[in-house]
C-alpha atoms as a PDB file:
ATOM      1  CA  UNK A   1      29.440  11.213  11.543  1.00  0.00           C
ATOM      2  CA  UNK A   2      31.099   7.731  11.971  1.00  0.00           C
ATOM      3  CA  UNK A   3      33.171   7.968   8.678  1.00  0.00           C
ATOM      4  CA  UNK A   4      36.304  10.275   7.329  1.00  0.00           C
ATOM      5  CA  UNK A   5      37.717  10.285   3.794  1.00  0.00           C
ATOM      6  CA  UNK A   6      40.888   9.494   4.012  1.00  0.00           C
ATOM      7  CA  UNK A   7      41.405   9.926   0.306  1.00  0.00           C
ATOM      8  CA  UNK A   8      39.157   9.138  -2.427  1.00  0.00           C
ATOM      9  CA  UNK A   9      39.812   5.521  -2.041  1.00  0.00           C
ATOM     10  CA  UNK A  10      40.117   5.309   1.671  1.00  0.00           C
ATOM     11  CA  UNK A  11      37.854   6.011   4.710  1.00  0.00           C
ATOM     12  CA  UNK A  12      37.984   5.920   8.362  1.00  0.00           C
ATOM     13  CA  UNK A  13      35.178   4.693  10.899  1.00  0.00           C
ATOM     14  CA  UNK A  14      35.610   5.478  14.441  1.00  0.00           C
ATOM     15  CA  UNK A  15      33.408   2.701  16.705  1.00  0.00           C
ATOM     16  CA  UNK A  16      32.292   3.909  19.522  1.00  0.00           C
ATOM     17  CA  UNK A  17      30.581   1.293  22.626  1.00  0.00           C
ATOM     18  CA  UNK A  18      27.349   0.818  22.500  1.00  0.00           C
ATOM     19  CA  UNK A  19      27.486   1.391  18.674  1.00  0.00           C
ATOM     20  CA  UNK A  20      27.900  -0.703  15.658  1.00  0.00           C
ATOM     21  CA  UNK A  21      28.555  -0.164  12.107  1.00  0.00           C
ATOM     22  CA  UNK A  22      28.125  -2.378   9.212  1.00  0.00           C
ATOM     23  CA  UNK A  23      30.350  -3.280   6.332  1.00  0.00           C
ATOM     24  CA  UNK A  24      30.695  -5.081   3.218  1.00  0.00           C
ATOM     25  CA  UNK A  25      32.986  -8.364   4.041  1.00  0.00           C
ATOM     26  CA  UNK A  26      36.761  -8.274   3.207  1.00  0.00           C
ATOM     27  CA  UNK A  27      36.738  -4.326   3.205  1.00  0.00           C
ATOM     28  CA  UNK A  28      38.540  -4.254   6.325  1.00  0.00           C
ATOM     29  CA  UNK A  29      41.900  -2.936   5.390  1.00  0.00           C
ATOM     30  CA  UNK A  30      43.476  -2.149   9.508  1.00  0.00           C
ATOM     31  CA  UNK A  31      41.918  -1.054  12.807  1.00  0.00           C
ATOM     32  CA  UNK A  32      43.276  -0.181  16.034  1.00  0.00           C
ATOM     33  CA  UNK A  33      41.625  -0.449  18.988  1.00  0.00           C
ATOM     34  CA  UNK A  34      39.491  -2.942  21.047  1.00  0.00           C
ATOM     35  CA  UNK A  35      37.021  -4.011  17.533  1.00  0.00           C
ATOM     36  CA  UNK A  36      35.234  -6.878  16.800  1.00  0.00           C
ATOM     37  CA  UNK A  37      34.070  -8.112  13.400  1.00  0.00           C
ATOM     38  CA  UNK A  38      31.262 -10.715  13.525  1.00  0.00           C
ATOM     39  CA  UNK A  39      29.535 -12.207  10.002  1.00  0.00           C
ATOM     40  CA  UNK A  40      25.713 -10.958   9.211  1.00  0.00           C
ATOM     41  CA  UNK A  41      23.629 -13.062   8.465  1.00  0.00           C
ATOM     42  CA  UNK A  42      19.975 -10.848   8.779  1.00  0.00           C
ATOM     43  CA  UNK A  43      21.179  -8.430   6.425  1.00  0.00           C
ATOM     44  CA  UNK A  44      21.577  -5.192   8.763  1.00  0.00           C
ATOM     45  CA  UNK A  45      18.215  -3.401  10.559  1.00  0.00           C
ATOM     46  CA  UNK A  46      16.095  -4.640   7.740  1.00  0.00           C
ATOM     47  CA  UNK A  47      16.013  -8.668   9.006  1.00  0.00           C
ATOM     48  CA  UNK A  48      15.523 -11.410   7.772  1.00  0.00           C
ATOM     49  CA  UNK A  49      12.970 -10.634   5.098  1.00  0.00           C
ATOM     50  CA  UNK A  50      15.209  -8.089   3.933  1.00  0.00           C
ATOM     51  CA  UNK A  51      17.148 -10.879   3.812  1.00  0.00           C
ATOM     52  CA  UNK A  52      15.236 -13.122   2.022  1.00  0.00           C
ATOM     53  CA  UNK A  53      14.387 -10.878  -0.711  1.00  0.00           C
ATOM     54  CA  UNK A  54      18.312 -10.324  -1.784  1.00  0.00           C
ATOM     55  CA  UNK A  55      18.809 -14.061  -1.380  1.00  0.00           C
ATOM     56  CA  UNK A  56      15.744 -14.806  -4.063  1.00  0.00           C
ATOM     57  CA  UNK A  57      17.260 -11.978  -6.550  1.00  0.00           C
ATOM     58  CA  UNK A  58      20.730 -14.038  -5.722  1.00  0.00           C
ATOM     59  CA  UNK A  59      22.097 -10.216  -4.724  1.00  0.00           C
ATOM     60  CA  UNK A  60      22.803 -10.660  -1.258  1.00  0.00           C
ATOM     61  CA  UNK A  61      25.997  -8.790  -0.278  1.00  0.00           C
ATOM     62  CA  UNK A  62      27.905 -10.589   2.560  1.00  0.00           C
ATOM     63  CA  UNK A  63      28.053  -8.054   5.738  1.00  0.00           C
ATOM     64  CA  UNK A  64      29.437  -8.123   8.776  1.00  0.00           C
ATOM     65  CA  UNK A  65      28.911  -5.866  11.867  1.00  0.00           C
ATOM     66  CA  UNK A  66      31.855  -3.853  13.639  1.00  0.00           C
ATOM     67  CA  UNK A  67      31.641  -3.217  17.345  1.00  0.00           C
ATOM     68  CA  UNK A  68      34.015  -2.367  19.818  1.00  0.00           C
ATOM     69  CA  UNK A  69      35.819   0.580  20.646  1.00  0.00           C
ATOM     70  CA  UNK A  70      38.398   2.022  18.419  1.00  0.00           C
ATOM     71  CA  UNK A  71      39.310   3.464  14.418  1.00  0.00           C
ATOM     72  CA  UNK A  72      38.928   1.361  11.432  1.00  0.00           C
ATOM     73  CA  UNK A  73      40.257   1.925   7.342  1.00  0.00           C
ATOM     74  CA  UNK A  74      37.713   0.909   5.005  1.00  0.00           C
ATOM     75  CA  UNK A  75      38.537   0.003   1.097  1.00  0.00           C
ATOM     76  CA  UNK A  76      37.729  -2.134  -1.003  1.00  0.00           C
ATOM     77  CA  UNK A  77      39.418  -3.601  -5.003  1.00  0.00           C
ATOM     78  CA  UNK A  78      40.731   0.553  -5.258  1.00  0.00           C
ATOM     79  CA  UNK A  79      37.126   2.055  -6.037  1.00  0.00           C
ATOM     80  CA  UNK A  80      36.360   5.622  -5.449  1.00  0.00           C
ATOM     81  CA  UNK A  81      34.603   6.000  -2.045  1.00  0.00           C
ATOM     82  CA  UNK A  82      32.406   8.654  -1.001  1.00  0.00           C
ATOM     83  CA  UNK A  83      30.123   9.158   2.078  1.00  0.00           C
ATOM     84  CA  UNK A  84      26.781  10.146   1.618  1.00  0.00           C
ATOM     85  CA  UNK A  85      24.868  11.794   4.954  1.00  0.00           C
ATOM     86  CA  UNK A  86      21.103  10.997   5.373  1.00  0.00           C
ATOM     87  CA  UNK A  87      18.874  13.351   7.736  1.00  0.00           C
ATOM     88  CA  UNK A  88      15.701  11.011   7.580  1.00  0.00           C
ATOM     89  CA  UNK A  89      15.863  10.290   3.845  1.00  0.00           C
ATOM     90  CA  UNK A  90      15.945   6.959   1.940  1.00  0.00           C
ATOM     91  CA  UNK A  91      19.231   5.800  -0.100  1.00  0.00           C
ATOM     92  CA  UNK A  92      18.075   3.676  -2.942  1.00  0.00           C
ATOM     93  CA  UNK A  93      21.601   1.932  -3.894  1.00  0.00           C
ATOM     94  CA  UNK A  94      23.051  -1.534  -5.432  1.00  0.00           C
ATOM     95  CA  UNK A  95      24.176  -3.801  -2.363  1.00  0.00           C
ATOM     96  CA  UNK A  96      27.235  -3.916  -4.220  1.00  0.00           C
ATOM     97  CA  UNK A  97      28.230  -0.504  -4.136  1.00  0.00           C
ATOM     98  CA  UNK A  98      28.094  -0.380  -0.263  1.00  0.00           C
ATOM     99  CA  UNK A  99      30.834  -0.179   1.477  1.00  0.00           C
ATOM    100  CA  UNK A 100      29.736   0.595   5.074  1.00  0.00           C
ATOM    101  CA  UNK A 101      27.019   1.945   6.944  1.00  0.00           C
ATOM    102  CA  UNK A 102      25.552   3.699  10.044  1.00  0.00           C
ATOM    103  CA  UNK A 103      24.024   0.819  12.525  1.00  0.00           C
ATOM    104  CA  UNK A 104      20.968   3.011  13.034  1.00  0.00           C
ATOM    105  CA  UNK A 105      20.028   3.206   9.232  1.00  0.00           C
ATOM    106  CA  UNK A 106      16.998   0.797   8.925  1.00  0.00           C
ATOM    107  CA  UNK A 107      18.135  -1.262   5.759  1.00  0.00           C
ATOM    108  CA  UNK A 108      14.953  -2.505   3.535  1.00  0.00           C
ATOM    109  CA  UNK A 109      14.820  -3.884  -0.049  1.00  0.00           C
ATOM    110  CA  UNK A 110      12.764  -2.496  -2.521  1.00  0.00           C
ATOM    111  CA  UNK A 111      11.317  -4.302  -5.955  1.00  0.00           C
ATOM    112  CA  UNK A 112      12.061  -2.507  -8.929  1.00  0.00           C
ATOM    113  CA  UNK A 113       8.714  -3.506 -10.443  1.00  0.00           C
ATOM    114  CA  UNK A 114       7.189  -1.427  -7.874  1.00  0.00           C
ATOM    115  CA  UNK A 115       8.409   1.637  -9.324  1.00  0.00           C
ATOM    116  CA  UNK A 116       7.852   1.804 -12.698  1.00  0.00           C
ATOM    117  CA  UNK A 117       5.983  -0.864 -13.099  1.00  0.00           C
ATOM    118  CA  UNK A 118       6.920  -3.679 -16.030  1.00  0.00           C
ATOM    119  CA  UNK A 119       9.184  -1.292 -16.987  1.00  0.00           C
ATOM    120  CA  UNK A 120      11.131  -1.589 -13.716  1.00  0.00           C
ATOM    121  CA  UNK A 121      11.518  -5.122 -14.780  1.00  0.00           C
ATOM    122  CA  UNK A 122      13.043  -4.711 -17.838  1.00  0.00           C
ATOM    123  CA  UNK A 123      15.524  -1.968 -16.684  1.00  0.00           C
ATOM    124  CA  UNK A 124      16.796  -4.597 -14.265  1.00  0.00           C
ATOM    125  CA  UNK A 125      17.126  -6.970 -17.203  1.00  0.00           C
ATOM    126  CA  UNK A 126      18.565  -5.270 -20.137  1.00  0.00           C
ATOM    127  CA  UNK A 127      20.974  -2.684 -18.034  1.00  0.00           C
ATOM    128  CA  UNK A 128      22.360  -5.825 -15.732  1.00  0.00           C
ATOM    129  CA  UNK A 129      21.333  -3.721 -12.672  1.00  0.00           C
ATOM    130  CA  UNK A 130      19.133  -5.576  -9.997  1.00  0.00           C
ATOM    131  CA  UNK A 131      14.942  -6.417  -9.634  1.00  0.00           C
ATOM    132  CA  UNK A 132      15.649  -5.316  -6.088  1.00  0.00           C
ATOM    133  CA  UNK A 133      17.358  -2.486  -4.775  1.00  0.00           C
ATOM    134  CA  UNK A 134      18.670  -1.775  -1.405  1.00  0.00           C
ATOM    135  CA  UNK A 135      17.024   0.566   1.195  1.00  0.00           C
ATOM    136  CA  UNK A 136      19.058   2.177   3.500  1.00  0.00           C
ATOM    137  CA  UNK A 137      16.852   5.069   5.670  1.00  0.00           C
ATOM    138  CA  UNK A 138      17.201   7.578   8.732  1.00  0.00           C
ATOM    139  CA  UNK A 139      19.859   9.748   9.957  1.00  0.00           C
ATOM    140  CA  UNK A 140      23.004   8.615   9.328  1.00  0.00           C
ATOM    141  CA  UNK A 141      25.819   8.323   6.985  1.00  0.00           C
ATOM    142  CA  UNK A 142      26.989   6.112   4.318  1.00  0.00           C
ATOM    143  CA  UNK A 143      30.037   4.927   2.252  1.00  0.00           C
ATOM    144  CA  UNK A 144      29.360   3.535  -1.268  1.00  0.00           C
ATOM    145  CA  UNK A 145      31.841   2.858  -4.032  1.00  0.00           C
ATOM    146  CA  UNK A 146      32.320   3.921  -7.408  1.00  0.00           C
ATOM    147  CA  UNK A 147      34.485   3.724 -10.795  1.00  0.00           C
ATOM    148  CA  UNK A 148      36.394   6.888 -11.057  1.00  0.00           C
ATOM    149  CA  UNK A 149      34.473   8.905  -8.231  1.00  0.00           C
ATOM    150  CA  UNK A 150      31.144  10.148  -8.500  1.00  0.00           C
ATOM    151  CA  UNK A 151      28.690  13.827  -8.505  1.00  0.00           C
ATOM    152  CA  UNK A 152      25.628  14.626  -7.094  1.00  0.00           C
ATOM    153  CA  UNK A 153      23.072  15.630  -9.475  1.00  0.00           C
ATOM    154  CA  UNK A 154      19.744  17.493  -7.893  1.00  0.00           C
ATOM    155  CA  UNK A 155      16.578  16.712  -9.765  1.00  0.00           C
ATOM    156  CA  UNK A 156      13.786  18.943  -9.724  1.00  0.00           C
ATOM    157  CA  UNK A 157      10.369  18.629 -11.095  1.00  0.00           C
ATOM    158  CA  UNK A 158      10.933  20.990 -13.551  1.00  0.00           C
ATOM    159  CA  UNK A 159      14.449  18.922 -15.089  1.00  0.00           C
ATOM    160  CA  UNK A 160      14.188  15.334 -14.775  1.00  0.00           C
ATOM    161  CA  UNK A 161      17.705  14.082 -15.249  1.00  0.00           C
ATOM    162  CA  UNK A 162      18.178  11.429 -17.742  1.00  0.00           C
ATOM    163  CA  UNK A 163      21.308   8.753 -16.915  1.00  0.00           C
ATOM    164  CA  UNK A 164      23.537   6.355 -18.563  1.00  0.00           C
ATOM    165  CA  UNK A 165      22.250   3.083 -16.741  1.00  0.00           C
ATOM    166  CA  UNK A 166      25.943   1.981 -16.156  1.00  0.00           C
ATOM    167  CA  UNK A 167      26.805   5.226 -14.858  1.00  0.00           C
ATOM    168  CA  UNK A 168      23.856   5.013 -12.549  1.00  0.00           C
ATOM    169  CA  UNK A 169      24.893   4.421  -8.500  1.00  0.00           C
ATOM    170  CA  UNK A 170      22.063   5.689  -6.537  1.00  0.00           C
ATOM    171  CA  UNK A 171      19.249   8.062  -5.803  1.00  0.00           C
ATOM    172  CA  UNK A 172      17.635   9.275  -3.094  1.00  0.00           C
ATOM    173  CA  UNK A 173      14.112  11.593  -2.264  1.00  0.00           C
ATOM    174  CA  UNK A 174      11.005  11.318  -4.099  1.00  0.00           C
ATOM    175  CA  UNK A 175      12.130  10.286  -6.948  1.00  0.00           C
ATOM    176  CA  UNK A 176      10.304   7.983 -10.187  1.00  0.00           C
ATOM    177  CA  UNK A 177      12.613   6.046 -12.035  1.00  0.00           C
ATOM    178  CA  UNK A 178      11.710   4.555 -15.488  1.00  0.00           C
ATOM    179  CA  UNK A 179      14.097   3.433 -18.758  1.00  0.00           C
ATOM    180  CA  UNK A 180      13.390   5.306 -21.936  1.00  0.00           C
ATOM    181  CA  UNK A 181      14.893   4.559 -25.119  1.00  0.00           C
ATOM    182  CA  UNK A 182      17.260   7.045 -27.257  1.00  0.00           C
ATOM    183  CA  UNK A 183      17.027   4.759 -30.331  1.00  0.00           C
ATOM    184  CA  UNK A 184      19.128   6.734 -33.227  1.00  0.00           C
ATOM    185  CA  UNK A 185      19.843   5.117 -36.836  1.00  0.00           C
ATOM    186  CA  UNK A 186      23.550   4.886 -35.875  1.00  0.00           C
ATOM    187  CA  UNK A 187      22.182   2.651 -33.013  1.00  0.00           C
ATOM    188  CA  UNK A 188      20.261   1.144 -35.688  1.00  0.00           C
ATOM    189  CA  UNK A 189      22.932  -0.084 -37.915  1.00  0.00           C
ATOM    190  CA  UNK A 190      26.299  -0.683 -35.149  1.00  0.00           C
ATOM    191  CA  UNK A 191      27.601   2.207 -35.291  1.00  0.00           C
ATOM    192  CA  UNK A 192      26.031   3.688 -32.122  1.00  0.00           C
ATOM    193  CA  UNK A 193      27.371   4.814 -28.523  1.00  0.00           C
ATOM    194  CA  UNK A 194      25.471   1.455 -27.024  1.00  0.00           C
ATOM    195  CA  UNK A 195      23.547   3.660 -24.775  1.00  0.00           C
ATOM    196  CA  UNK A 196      20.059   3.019 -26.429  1.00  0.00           C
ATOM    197  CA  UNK A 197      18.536   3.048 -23.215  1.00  0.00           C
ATOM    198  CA  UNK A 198      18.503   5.727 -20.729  1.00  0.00           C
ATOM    199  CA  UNK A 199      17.343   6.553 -17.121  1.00  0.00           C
ATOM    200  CA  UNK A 200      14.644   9.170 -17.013  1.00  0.00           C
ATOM    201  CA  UNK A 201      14.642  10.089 -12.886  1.00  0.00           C
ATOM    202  CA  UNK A 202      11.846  12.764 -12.370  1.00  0.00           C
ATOM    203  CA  UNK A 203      10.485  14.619  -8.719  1.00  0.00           C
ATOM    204  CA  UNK A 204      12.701  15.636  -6.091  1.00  0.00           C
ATOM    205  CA  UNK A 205      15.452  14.710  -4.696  1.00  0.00           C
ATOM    206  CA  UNK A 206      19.556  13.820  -6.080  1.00  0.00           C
ATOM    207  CA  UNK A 207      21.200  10.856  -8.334  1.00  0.00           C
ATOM    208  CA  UNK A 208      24.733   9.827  -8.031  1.00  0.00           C
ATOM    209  CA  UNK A 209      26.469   9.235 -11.588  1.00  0.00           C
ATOM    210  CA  UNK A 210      29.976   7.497 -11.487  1.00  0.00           C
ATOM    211  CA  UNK A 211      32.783   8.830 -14.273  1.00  0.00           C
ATOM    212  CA  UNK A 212      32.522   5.527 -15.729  1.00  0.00           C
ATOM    213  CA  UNK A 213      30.184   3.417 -17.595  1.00  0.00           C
ATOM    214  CA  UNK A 214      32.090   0.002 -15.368  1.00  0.00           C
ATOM    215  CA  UNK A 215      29.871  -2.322 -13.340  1.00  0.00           C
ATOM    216  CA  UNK A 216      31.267  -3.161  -9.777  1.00  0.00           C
END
């Protein structure tokens, strides 16, 4: 594994030749070590379709690839970090809530319409999260940032797990997403907790929740 936690707001990649990581732009914090940092512009492993597809959502996250031979600190405006180990899986995250990422993870982007049909649509509307998603898949680890630090919830197909939208950071297995409403008469006449709408995740696999309800 490429990456250590320093602390929870902190990590450390060693770069090894021959290797490369990739990392959200400005989150370089020191390095030593013979290490190069060189802008992305194909968006990782997924190319320039992957690309594309960020660019016409207007959610591209500028990247830039670290090669070399050496250590480098990762951070980025004080959020929580925490790195998340794939063994062949898919990471469904924001782009904004990566912070780096393994070289061999294949990086894709993923329509939200395509799960959950119009409904995927409108959860990317009224919660202010994306249309498209980014795909990170393989073995391999990855850092992605949070408000206040984050858990791991498992979901089962017995107990879906049902999730603040703004708390929501990322998924990963076989998981169905769709938004479901909690209408109450308190939300009904102002005096409700604002979270009228809700995250149902059902199948198999684990969600990340934040301790906040903060967008990046």
């Amino acid at each position: 594994m490429p990456f250590r936690e320093v602390n929870s707001k902190m990590i450390e990649a060693t770069v090894l030749p021959g290797q490369r990581l990739f990392s959200q732009r400005g989150a370089m914090l020191a390095y030593k070590g013979d290490v190069s940092f060189t802008p992305n512009v194909q968006g990782g492993q997924g190319g320039v379709m992957s690309m594309i597809g960020r660019r016409v959502a207007n959610e591209a996250t500028p990247l830039m690839t670290v090669e070399g031979s050496g250590t480098v600190f990762f951070g980025h405006g004080g959020h929580h970090i925490q790195v998340i180990n794939l063994s062949g899986d898919t990471l469904y995250v924001e782009a904004d809530r990566l912070l780096a990422f393994d070289g061999t993870l294949q990086q894709g982007t993923m329509f939200l319409g395509s799960q959950g049909g119009v409904m995927g649509m409108v959860r990317g509307q009224v919660t202010g999260q994306g249309l498209f998603t980014t795909t990170l898949k393989g073995h391999g680890a990855v850092a992605v940032m949070a408000h206040g630090g984050m858990i791991e919830v498992p979901i089962s197909p017995q107990r879906p797990i049902h999730v603040d939208p703004q708390a929501y950071v990322a998924h990963h297995g076989d998981v169905r997403n769709k938004l479901s409403t909690a209408l109450g008469w308190r939300d009904m006449v102002g005096r409700g907790s604002g979270e009228a709408f809700q995250l149902e995740l059902s199948g198999s696999g684990a969600v990340y929740v934040q301790a906040s309800e903060e967008k990046l």
